[in-house]
N, C-alpha and C. Protein backbone atom coordinates (compact mmCIF):
# COMPACT_ATOMS: atom_id res chain seq x y z
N UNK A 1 -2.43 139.85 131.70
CA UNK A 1 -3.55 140.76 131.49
C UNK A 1 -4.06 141.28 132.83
N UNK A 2 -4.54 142.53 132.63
CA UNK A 2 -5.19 142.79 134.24
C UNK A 2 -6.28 142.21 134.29
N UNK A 3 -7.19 142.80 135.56
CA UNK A 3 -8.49 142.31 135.69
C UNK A 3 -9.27 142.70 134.93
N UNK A 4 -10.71 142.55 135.29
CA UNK A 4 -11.56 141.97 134.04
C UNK A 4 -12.33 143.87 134.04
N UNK A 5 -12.69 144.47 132.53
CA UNK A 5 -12.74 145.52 132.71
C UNK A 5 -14.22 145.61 133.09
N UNK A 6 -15.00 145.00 132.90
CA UNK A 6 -16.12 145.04 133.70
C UNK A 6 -16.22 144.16 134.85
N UNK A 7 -16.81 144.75 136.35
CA UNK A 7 -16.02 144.58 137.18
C UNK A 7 -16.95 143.56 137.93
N UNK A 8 -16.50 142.59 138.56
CA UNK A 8 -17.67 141.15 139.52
C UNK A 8 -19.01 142.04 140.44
N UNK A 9 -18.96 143.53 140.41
CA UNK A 9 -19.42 143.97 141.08
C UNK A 9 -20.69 144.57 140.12
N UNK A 10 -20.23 145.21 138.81
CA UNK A 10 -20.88 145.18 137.84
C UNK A 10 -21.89 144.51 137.08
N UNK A 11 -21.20 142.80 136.91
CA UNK A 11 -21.83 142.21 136.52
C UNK A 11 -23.15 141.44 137.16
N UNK A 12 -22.92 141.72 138.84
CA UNK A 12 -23.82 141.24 139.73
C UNK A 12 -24.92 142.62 139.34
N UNK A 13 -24.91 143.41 139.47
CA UNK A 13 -25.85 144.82 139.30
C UNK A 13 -26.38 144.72 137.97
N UNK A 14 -25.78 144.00 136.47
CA UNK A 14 -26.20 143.84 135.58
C UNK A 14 -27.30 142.84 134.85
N UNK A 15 -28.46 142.47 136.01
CA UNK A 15 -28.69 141.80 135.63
C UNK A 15 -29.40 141.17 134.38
N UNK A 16 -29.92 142.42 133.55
CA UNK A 16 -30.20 141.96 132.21
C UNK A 16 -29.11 141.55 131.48
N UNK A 17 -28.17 141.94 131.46
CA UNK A 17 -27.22 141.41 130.61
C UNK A 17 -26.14 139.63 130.96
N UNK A 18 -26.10 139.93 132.32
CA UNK A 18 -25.88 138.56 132.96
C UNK A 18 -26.54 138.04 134.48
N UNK A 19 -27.31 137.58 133.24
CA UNK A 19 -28.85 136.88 134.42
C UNK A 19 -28.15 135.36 134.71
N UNK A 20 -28.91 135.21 135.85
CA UNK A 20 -28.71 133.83 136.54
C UNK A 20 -29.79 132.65 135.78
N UNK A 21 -29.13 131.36 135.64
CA UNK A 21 -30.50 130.84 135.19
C UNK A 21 -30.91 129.93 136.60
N UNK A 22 -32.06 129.44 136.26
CA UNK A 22 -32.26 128.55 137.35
C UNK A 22 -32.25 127.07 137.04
N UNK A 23 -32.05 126.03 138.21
CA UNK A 23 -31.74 124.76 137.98
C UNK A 23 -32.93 124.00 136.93
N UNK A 24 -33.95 124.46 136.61
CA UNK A 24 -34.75 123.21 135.68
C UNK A 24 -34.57 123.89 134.43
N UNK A 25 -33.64 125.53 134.54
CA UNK A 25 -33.63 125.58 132.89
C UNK A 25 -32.29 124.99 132.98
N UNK A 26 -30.91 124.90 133.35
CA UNK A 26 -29.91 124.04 133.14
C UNK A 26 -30.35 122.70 132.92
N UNK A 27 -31.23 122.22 133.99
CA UNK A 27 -31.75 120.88 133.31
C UNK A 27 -32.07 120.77 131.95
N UNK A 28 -33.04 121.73 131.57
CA UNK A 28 -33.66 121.60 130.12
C UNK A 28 -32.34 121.44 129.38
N UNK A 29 -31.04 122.64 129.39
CA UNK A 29 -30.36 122.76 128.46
C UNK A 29 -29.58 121.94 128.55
N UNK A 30 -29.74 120.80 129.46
CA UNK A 30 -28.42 119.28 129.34
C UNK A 30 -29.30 118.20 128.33
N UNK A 31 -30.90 118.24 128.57
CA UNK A 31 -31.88 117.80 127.12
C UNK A 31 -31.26 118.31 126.12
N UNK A 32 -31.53 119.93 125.65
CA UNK A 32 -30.95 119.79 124.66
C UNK A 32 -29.89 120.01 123.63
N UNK A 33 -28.56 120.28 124.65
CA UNK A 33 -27.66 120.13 124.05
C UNK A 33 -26.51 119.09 124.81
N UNK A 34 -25.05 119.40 124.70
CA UNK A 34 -24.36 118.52 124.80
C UNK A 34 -23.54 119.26 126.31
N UNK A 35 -23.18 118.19 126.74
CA UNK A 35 -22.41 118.25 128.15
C UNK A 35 -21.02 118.40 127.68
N UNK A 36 -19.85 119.37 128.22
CA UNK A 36 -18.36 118.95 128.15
C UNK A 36 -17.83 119.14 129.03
N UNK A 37 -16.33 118.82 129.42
CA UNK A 37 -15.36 119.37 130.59
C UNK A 37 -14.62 119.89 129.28
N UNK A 38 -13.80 121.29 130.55
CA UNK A 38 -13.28 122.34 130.18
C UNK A 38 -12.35 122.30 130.85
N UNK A 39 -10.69 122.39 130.83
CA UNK A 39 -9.88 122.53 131.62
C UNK A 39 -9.26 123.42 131.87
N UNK A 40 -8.51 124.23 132.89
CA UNK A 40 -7.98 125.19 132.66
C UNK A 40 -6.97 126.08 131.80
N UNK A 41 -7.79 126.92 131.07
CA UNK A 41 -6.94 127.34 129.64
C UNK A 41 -7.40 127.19 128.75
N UNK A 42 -8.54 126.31 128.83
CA UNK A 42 -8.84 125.84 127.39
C UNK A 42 -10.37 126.34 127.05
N UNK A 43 -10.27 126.43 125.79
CA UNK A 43 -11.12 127.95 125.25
C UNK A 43 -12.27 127.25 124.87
N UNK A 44 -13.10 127.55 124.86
CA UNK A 44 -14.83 127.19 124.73
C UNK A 44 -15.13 127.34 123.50
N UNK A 45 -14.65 128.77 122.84
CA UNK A 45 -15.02 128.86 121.81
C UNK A 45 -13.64 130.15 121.74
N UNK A 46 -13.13 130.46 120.42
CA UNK A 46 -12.12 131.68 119.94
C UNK A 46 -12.85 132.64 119.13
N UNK A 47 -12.40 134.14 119.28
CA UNK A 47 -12.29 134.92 118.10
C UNK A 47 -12.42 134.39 116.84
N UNK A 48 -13.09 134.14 115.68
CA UNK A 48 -13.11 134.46 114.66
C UNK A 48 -13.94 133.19 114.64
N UNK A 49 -14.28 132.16 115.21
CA UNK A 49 -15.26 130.43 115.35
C UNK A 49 -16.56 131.25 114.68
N UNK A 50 -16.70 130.58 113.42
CA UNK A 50 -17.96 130.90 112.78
C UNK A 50 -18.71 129.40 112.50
N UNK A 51 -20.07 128.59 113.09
CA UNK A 51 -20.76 129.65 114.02
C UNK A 51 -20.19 129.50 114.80
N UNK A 52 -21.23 130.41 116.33
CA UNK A 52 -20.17 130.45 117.49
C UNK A 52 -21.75 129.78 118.50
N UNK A 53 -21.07 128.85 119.25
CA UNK A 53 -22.08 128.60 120.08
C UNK A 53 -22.35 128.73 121.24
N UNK A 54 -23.44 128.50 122.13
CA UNK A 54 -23.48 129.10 123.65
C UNK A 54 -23.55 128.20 124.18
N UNK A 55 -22.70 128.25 125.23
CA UNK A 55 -22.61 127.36 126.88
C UNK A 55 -23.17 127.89 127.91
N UNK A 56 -23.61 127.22 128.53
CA UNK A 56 -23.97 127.23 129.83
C UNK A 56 -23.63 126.47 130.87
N UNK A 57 -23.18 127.43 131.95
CA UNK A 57 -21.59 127.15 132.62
C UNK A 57 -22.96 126.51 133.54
N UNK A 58 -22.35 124.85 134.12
CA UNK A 58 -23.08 124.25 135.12
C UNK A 58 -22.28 124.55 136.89
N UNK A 59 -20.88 124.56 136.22
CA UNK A 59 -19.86 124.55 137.02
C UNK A 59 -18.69 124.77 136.79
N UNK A 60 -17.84 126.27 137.55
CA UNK A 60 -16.73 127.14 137.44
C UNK A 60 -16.82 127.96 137.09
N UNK A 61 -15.92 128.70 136.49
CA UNK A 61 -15.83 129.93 135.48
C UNK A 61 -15.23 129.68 134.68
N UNK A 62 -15.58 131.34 134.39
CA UNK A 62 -14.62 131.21 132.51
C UNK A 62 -14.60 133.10 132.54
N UNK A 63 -13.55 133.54 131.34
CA UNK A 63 -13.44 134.61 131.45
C UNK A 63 -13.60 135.07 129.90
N UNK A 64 -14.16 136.48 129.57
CA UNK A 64 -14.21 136.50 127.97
C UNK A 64 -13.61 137.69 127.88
N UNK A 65 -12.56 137.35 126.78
CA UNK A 65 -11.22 138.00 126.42
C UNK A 65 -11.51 138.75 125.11
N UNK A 66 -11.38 140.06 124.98
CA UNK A 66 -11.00 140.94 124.04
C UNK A 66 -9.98 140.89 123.34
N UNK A 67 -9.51 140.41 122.00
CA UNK A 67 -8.37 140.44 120.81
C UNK A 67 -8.75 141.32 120.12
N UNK A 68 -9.00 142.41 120.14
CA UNK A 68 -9.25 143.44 119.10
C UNK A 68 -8.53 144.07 119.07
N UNK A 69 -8.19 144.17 120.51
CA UNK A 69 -7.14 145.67 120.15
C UNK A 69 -5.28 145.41 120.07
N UNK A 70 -4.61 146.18 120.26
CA UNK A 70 -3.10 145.64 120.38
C UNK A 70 -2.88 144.91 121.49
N UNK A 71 -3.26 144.76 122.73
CA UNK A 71 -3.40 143.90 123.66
C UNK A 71 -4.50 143.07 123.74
N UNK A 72 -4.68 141.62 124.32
CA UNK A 72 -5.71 141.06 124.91
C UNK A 72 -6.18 141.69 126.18
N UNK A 73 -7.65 141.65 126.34
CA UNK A 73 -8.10 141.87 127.86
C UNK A 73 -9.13 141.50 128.07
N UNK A 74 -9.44 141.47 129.38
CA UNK A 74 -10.25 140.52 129.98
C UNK A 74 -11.72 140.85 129.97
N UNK A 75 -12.72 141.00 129.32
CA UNK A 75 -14.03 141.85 129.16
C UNK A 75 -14.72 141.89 130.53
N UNK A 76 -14.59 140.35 130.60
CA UNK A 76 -15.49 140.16 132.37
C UNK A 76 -15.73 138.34 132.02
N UNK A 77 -15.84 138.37 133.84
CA UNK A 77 -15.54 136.80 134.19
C UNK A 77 -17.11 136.69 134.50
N UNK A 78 -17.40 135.45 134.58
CA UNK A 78 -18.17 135.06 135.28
C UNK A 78 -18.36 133.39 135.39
N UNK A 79 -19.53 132.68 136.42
CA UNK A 79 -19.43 131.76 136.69
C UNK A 79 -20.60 130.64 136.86
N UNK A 80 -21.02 129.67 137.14
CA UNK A 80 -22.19 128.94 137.23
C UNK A 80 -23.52 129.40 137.16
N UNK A 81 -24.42 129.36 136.14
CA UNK A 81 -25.80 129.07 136.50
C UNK A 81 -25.86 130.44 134.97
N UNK A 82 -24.47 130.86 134.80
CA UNK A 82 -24.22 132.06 133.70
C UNK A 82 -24.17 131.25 132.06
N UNK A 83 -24.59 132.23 131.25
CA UNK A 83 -24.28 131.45 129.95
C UNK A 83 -23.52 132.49 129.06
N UNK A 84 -22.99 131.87 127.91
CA UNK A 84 -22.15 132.66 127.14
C UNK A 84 -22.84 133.28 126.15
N UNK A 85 -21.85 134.32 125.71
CA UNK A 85 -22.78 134.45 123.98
C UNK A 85 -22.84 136.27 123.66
N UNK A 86 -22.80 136.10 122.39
CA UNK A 86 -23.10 137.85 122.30
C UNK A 86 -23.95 137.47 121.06
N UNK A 87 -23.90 138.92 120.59
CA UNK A 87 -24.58 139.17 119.26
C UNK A 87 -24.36 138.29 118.27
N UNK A 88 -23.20 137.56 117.91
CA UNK A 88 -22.87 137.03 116.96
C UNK A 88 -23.90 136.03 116.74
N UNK A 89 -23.94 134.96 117.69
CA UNK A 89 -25.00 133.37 118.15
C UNK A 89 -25.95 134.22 117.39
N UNK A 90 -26.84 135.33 117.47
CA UNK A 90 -28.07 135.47 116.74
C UNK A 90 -28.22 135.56 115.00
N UNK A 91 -26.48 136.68 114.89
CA UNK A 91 -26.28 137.03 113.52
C UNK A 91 -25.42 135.92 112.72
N UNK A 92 -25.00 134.44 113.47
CA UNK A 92 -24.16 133.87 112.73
C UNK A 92 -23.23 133.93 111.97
N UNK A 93 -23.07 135.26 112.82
CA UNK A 93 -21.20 136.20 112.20
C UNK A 93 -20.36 135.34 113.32
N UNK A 94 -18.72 135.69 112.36
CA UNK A 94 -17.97 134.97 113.64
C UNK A 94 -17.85 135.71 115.11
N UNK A 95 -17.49 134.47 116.01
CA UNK A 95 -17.27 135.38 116.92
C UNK A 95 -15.97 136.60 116.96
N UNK A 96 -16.94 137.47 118.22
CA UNK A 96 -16.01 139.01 117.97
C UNK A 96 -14.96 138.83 119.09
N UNK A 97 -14.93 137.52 120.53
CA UNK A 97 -14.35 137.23 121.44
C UNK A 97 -13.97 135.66 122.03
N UNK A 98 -13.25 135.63 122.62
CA UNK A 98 -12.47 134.84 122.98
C UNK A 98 -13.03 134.34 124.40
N UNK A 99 -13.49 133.07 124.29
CA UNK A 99 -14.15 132.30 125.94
C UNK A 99 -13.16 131.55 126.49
N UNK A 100 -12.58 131.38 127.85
CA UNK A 100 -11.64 130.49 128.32
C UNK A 100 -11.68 130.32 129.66
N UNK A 101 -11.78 129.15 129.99
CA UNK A 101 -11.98 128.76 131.12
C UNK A 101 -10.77 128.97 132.17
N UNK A 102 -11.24 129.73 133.64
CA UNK A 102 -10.44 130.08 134.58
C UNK A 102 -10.29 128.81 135.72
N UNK A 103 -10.99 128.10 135.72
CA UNK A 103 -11.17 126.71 136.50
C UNK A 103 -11.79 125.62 135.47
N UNK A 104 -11.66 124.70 136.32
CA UNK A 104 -12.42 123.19 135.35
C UNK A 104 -13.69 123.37 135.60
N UNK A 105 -14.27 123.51 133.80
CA UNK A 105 -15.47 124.01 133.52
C UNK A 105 -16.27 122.49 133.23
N UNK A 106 -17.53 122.72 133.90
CA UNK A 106 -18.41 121.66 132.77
C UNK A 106 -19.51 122.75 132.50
N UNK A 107 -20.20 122.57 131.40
CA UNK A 107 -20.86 123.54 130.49
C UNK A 107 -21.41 122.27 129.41
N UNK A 108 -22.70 122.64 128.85
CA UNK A 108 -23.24 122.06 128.17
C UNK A 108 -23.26 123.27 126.95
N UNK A 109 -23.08 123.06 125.72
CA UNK A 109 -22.63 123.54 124.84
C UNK A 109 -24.31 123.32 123.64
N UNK A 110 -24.58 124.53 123.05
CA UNK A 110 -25.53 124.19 122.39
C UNK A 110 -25.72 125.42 120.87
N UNK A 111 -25.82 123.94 119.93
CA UNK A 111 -25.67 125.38 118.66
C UNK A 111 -26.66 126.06 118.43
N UNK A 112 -26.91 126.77 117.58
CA UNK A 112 -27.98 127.94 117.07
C UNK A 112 -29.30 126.98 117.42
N UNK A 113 -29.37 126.34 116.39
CA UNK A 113 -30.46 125.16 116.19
C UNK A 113 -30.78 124.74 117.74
N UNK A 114 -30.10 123.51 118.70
CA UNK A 114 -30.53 123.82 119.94
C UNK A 114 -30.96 124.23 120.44
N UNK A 115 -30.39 125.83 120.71
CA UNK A 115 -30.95 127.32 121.34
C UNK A 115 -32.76 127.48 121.47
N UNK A 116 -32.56 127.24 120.02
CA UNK A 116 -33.64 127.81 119.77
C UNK A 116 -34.83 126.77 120.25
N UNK A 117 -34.49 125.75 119.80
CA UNK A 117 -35.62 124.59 120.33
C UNK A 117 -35.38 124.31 121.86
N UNK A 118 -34.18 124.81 122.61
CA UNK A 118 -34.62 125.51 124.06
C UNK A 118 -35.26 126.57 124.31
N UNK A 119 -35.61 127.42 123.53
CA UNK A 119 -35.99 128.46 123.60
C UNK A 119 -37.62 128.10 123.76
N UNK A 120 -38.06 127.15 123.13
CA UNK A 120 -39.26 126.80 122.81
C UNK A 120 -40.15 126.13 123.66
N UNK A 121 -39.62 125.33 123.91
CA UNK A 121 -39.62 124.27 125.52
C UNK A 121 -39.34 125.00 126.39
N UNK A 122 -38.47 126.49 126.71
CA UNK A 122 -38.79 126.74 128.02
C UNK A 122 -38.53 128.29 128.03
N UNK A 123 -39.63 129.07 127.82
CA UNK A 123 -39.78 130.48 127.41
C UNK A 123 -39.41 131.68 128.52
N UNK A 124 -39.25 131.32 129.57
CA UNK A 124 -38.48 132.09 130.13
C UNK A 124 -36.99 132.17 130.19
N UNK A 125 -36.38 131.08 129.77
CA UNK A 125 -35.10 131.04 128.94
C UNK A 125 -34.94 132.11 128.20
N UNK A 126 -35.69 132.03 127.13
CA UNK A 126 -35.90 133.36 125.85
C UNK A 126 -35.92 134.69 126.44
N UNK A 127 -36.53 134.52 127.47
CA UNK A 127 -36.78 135.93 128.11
C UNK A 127 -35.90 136.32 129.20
N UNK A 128 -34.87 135.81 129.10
CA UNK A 128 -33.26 135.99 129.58
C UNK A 128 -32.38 136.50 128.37
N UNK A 129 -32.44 135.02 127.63
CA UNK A 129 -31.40 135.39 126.54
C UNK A 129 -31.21 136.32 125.81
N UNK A 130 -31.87 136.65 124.82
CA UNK A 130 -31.79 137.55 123.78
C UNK A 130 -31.77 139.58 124.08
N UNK A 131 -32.78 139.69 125.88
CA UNK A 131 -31.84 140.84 126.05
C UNK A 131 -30.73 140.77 126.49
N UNK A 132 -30.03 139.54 127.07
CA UNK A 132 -28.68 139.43 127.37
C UNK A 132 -28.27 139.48 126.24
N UNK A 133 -28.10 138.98 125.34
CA UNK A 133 -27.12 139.62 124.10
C UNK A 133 -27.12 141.09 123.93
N UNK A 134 -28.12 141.48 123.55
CA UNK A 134 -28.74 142.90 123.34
C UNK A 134 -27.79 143.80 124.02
N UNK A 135 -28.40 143.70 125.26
CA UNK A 135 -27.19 144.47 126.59
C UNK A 135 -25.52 144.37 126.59
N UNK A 136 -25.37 142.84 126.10
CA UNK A 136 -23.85 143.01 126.08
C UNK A 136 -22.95 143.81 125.19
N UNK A 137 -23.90 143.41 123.77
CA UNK A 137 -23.64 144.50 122.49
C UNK A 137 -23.13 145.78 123.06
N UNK A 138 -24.61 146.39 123.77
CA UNK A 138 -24.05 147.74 124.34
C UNK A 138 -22.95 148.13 125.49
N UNK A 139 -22.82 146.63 125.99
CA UNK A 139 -21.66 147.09 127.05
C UNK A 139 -20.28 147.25 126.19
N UNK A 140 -19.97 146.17 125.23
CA UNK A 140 -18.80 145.81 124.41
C UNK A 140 -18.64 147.69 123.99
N UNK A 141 -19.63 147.81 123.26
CA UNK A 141 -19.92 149.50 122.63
C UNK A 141 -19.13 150.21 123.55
N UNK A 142 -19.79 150.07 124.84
CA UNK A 142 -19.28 151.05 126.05
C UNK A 142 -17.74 151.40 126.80
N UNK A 143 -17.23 149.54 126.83
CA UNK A 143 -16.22 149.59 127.20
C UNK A 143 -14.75 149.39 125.85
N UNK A 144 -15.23 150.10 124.71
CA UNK A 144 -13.89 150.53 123.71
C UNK A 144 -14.02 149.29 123.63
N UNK A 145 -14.45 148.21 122.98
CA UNK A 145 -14.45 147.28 122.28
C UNK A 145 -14.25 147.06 120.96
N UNK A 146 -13.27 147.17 119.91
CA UNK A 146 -13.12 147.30 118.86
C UNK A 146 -13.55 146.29 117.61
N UNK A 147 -14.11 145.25 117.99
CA UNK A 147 -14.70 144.39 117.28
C UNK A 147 -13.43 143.87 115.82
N UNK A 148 -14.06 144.03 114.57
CA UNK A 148 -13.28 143.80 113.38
C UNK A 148 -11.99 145.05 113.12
N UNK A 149 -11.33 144.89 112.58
CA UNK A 149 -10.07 145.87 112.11
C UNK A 149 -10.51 146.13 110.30
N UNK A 150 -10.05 146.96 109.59
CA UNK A 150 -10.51 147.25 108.52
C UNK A 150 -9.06 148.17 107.76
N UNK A 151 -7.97 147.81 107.58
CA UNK A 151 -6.63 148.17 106.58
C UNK A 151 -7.06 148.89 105.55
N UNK A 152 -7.01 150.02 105.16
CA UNK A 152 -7.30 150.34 103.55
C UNK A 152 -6.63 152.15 103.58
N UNK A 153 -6.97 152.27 102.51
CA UNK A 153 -6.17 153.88 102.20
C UNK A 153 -7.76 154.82 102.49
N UNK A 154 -7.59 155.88 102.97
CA UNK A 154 -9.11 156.87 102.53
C UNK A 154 -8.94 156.63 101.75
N UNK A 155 -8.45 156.88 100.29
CA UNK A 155 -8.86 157.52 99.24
C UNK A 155 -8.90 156.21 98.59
N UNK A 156 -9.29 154.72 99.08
CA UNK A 156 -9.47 153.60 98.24
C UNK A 156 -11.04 153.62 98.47
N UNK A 157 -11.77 153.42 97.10
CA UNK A 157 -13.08 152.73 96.90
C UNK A 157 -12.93 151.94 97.64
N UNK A 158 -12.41 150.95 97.38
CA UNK A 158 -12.74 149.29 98.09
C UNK A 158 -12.95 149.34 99.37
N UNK A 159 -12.24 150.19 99.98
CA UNK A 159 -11.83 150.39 101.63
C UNK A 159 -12.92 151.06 102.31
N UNK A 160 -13.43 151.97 101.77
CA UNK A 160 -15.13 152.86 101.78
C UNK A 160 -16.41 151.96 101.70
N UNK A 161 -16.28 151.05 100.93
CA UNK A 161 -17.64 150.07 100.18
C UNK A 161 -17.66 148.90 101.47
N UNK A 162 -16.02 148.56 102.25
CA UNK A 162 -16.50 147.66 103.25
C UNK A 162 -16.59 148.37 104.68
N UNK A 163 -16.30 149.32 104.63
CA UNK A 163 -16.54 149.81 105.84
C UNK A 163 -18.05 150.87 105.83
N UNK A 164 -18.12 150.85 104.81
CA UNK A 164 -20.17 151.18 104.66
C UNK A 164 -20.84 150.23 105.27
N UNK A 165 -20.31 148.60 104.25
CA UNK A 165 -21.24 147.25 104.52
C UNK A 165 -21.23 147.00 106.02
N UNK A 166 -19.61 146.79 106.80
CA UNK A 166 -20.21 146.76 108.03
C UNK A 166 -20.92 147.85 109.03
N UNK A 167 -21.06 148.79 108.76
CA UNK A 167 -21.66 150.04 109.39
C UNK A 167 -23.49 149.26 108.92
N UNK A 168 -23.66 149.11 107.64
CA UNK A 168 -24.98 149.20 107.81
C UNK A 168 -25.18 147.77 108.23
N UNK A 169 -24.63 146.48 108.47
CA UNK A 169 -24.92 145.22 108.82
C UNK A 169 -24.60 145.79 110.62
N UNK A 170 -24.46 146.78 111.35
CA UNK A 170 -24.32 146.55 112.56
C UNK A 170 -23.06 145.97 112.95
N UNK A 171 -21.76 145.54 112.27
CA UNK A 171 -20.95 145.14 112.64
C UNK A 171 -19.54 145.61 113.11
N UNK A 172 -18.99 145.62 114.50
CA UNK A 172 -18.71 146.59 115.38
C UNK A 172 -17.11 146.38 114.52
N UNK A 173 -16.50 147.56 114.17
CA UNK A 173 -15.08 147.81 113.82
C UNK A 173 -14.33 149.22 113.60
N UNK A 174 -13.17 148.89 113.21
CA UNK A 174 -12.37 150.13 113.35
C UNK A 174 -11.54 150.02 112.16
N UNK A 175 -11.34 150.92 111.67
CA UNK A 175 -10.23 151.13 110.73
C UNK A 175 -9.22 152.30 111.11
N UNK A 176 -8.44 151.63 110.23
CA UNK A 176 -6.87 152.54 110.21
C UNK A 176 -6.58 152.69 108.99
N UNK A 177 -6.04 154.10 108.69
CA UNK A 177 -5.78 154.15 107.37
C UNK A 177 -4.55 153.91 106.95
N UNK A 178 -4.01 153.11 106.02
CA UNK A 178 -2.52 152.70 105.79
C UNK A 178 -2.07 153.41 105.29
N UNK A 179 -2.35 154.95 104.94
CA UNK A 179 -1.51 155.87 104.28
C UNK A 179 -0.70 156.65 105.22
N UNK A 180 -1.25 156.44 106.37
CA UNK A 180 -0.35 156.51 107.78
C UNK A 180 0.84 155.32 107.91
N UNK A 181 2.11 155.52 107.80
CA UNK A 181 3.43 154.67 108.01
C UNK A 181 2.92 153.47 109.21
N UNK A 182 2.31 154.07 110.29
CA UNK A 182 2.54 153.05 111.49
C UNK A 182 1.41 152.09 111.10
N UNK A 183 0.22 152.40 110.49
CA UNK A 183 -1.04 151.50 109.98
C UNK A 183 -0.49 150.54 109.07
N UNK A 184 0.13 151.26 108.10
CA UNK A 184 0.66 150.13 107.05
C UNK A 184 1.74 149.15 107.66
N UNK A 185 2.62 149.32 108.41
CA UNK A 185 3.69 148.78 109.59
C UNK A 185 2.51 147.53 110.05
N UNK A 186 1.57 147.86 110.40
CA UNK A 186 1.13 147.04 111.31
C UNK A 186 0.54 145.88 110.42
N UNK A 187 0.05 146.83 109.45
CA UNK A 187 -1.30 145.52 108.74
C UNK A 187 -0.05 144.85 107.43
N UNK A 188 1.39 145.20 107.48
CA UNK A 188 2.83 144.69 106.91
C UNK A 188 3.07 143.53 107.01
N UNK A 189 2.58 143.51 108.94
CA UNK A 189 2.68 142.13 109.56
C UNK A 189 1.80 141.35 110.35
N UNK A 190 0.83 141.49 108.93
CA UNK A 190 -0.26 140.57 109.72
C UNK A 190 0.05 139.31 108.54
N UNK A 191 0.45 139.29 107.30
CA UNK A 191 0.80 138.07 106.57
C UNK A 191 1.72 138.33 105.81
N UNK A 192 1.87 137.04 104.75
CA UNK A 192 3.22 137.32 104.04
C UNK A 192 2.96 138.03 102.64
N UNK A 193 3.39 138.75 102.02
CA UNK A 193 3.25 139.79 100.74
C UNK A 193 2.70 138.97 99.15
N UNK A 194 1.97 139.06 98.37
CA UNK A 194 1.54 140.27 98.64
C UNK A 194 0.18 140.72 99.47
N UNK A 195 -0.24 141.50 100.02
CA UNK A 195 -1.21 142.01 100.45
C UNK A 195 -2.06 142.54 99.81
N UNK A 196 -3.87 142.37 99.65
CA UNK A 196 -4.59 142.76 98.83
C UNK A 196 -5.78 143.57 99.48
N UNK A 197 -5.63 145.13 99.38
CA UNK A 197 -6.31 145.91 100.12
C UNK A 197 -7.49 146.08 99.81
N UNK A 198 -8.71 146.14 100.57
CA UNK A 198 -8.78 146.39 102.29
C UNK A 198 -8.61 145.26 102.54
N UNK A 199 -7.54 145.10 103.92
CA UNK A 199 -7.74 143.73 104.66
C UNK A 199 -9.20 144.27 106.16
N UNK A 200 -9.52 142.84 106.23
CA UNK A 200 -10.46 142.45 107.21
C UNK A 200 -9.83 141.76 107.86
N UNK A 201 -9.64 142.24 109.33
CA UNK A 201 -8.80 141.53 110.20
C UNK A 201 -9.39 140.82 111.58
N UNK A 202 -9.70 140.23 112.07
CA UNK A 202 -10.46 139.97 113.74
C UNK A 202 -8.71 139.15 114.44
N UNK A 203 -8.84 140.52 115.42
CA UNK A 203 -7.38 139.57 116.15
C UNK A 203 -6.09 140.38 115.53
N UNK A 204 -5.12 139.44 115.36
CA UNK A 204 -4.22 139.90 114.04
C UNK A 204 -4.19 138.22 113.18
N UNK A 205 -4.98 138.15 112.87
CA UNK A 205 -5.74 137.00 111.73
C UNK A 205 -6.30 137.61 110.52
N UNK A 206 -6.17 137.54 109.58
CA UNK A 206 -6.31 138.07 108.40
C UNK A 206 -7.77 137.11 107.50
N UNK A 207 -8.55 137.78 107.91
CA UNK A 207 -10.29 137.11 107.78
C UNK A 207 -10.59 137.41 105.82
N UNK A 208 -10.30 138.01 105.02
CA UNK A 208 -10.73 138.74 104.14
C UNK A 208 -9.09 139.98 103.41
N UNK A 209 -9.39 139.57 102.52
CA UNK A 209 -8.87 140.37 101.52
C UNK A 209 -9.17 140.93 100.03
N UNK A 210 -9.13 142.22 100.37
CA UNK A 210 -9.92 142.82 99.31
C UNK A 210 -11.65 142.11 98.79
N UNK A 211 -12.54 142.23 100.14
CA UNK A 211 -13.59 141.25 99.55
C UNK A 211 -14.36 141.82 98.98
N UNK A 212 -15.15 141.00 97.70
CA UNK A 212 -16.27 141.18 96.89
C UNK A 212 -17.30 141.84 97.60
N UNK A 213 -17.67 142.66 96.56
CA UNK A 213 -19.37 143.01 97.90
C UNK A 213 -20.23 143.35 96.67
């Protein structure tokens, strides 16, 4: 993969979106959540981990990887005193990306529940976090981030009714229409037959088929 498409230079200039924390809120967040090592390669959290939870890197990096599109790529790295997380952690949708550590990480790991009762105990935390999600949303937006995949024909109801639902739930995706040869080719081989249209795809993982709404 190349480098990271938002750039170390970027993310230093960004600071609402990736703020620094300071040492007594890492303290707080080793209260209240859990400590791990991370080794190199090994993923914090994946694409499609419903819920998805946030770390906070004490020490190293880590890099967060885009699977949406036909290639993986690298969204943007970053490193100590940084925490993870997008939109999802708030909406308890799965995640839309892929976390993986570029060095041996320790990170204290903390779920929704946690968060929040850090949030409580130490309010300038809060007043980091949640426009950091906010902001990243719009960077993902910015830099062609394709979020969910969505298989279906135009001219299918079914395929219209879920790509309404995620439009009005805010949830970032793309569709292809399979009445195009190369769309249907693709979403051919995302499992084994039969296939039940619209597929919902994150990755080339097959999340949903033909779902109820």
């Amino acid at each position: 993969m190349a480098g990271a498409v938002i750039s170390k230079a970027e993310v230093e200039r960004e600071k609402t979106a990736f703020p620094k924390l300071e040492p007594f809120e890492i303290e707080l967040a080793k209260e209240c959540g859990h400590s791990h090592v991370y080794e190199v390669g090994e993923c914090l959290y994946r694409a499609g981990d419903q819920p998805v939870d946030c770390f906070v890197i004490v020490s190293g990096g880590v890099e967060v990887i885009d699977p949406s599109g036909d290639q993986d790529r690298v969204l943007v790295e970053y490193g100590a005193a940084g925490f993870t997380g997008e939109i999802s952690v708030l909406t308890l949708r799965p995640s839309m990306a892929t976390c993986r550590a570029l060095t041996r990480v320790e990170a204290v790991r903390l779920t929704a529940g946690e968060m929040r009762r850090l949030m409580v105990r130490c309010s300038s935390l809060g007043e980091k976090w949640i426009p950091a999600l906010l902001r990243r949303r719009l960077l993902m937006e910015r830099v062609g981030f394709e979020g969910l995949r969505v298989f279906g024909e135009r001219s299918d109801r079914a395929t219209l009714q879920v790509r309404e639902f995620l439009h009005r739930n805010g949830v970032l995706h793309h569709w292809l229409d399979t009445a195009e040869p190369a769309n249907a080719q693709v979403a051919a081989g995302l499992g084994p037959p039969p296939l039940h249209y619209p597929l919902v795809t994150c990755s080339r993982h097959i999340l949903l088929q033909n779902p109820p709404l």
